[in-house]
C-alpha atoms as a PDB file:
ATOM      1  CA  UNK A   1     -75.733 196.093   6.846  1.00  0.00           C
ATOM      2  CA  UNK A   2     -74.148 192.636   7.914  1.00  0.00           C
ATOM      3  CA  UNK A   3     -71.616 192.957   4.932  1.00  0.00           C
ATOM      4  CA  UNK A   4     -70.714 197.036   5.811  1.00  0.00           C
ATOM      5  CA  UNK A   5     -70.188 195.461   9.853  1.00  0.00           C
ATOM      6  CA  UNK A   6     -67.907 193.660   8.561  1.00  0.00           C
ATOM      7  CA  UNK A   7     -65.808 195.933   6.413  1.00  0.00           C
ATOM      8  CA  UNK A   8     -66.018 198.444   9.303  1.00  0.00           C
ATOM      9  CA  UNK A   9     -64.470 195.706  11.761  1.00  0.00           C
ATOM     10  CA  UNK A  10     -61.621 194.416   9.183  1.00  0.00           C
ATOM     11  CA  UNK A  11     -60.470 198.026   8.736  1.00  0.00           C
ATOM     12  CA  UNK A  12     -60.470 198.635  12.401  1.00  0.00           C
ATOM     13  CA  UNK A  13     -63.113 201.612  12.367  1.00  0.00           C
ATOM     14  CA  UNK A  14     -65.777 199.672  14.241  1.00  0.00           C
ATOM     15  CA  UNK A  15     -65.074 196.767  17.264  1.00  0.00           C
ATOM     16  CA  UNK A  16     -68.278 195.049  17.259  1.00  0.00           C
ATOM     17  CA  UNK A  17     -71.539 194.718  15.500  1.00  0.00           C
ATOM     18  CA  UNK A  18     -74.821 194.766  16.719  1.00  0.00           C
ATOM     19  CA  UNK A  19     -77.242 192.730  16.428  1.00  0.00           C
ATOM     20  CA  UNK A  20     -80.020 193.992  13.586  1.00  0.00           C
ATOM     21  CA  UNK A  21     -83.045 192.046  14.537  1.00  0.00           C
ATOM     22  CA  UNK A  22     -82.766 192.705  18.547  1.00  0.00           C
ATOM     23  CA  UNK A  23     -81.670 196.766  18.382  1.00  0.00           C
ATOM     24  CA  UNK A  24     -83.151 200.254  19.296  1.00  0.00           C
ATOM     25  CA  UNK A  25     -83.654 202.962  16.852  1.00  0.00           C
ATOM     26  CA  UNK A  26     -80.912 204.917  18.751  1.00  0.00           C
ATOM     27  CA  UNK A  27     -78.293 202.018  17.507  1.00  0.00           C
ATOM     28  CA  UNK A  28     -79.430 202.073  14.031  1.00  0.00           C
ATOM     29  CA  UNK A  29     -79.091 205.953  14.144  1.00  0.00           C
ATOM     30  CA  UNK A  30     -75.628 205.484  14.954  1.00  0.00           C
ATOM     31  CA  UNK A  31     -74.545 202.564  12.522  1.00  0.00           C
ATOM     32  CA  UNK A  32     -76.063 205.178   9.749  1.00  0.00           C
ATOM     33  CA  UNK A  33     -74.351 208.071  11.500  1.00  0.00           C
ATOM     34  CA  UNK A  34     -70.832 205.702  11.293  1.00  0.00           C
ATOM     35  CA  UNK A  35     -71.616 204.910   7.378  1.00  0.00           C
ATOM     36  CA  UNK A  36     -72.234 208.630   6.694  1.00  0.00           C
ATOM     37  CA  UNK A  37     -68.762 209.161   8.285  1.00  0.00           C
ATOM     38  CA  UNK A  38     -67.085 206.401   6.342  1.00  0.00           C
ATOM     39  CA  UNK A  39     -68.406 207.761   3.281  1.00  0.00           C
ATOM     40  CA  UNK A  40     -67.129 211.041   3.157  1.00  0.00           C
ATOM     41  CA  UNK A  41     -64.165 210.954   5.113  1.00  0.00           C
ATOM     42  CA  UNK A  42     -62.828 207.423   4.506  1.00  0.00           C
ATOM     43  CA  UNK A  43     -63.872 206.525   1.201  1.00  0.00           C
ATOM     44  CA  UNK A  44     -62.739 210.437   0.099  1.00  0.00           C
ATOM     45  CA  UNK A  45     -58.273 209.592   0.598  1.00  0.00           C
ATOM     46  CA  UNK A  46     -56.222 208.921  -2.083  1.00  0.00           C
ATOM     47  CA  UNK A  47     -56.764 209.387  -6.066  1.00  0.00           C
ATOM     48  CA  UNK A  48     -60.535 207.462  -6.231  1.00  0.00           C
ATOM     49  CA  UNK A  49     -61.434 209.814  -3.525  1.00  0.00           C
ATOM     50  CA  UNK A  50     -60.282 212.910  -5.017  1.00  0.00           C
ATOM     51  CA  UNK A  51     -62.501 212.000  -8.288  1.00  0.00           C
ATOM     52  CA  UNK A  52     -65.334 211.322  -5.970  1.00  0.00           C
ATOM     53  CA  UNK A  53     -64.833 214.828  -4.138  1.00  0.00           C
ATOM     54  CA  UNK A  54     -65.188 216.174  -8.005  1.00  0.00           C
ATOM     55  CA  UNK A  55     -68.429 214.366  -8.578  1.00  0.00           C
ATOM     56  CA  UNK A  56     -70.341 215.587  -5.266  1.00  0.00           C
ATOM     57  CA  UNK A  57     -69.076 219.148  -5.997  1.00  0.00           C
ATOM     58  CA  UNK A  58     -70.849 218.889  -9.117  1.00  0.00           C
ATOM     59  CA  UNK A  59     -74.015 217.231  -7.822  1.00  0.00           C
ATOM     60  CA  UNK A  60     -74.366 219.906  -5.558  1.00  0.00           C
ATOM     61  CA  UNK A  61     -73.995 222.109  -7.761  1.00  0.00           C
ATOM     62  CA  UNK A  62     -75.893 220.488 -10.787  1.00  0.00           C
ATOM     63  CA  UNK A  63     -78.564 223.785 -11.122  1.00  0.00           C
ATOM     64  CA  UNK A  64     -75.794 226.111 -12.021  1.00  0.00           C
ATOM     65  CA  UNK A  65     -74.589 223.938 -15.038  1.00  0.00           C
ATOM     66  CA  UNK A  66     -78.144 223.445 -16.082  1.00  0.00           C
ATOM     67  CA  UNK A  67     -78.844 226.322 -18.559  1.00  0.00           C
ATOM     68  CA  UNK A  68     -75.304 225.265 -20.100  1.00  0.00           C
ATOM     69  CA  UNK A  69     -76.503 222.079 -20.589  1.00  0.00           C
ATOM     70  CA  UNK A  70     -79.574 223.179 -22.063  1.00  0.00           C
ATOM     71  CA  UNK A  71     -76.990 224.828 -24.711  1.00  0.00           C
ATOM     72  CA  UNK A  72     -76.275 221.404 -25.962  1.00  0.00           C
ATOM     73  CA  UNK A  73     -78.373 220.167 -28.712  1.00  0.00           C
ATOM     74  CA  UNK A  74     -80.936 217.911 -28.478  1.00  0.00           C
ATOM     75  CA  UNK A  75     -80.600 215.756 -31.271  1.00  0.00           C
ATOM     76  CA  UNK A  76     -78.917 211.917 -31.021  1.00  0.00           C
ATOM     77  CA  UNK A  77     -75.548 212.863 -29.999  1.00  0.00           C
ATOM     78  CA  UNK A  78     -76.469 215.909 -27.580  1.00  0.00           C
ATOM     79  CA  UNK A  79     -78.806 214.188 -25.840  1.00  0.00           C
ATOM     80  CA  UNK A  80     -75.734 211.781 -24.929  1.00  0.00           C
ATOM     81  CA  UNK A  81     -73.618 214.530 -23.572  1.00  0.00           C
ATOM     82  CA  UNK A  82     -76.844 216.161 -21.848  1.00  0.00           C
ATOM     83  CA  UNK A  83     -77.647 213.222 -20.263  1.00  0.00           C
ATOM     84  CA  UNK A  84     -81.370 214.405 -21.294  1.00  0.00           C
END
């Protein structure tokens, strides 16, 4: 948490961090609710961002590519590309 402070502070997105051993619940609620945010709005620019955007479309999605998956055979090199 110290280490994400930190980042937050260096790129500007954050002015101050709070103290973890001497907070409310309310504070740590927001320092999650500023992470979320960083996560999919600032870590989501540019070209690495784009290929994460691809990768949590396709989590969320993960049960409609299941029965093509299960197409794959299950031997030693299907089970690479199945992930199974």
């Amino acid at each position: 948490m110290d280490e994400f402070q930190n980042k937050l502070i260096k790129k500007k997105l954050a002015t101050e961090k709070i103290n973890l051993k001497n907070c409310t619940w309310m504070e740590v609620m927001q320092e999650i609710d500023k992470i979320t945010n960083y996560y999919k709005v600032e870590r989501t620019k540019g070209a690495v961002g784009s290929i994460r955007n691809v990768i949590r479309k396709l989590q969320d999605n993960a049960k409609d590519f299941q029965p093509w998956i299960n197409l794959l055979p299950s031997g030693d090199y299907g089970s690479v590309l199945s992930g199974t």
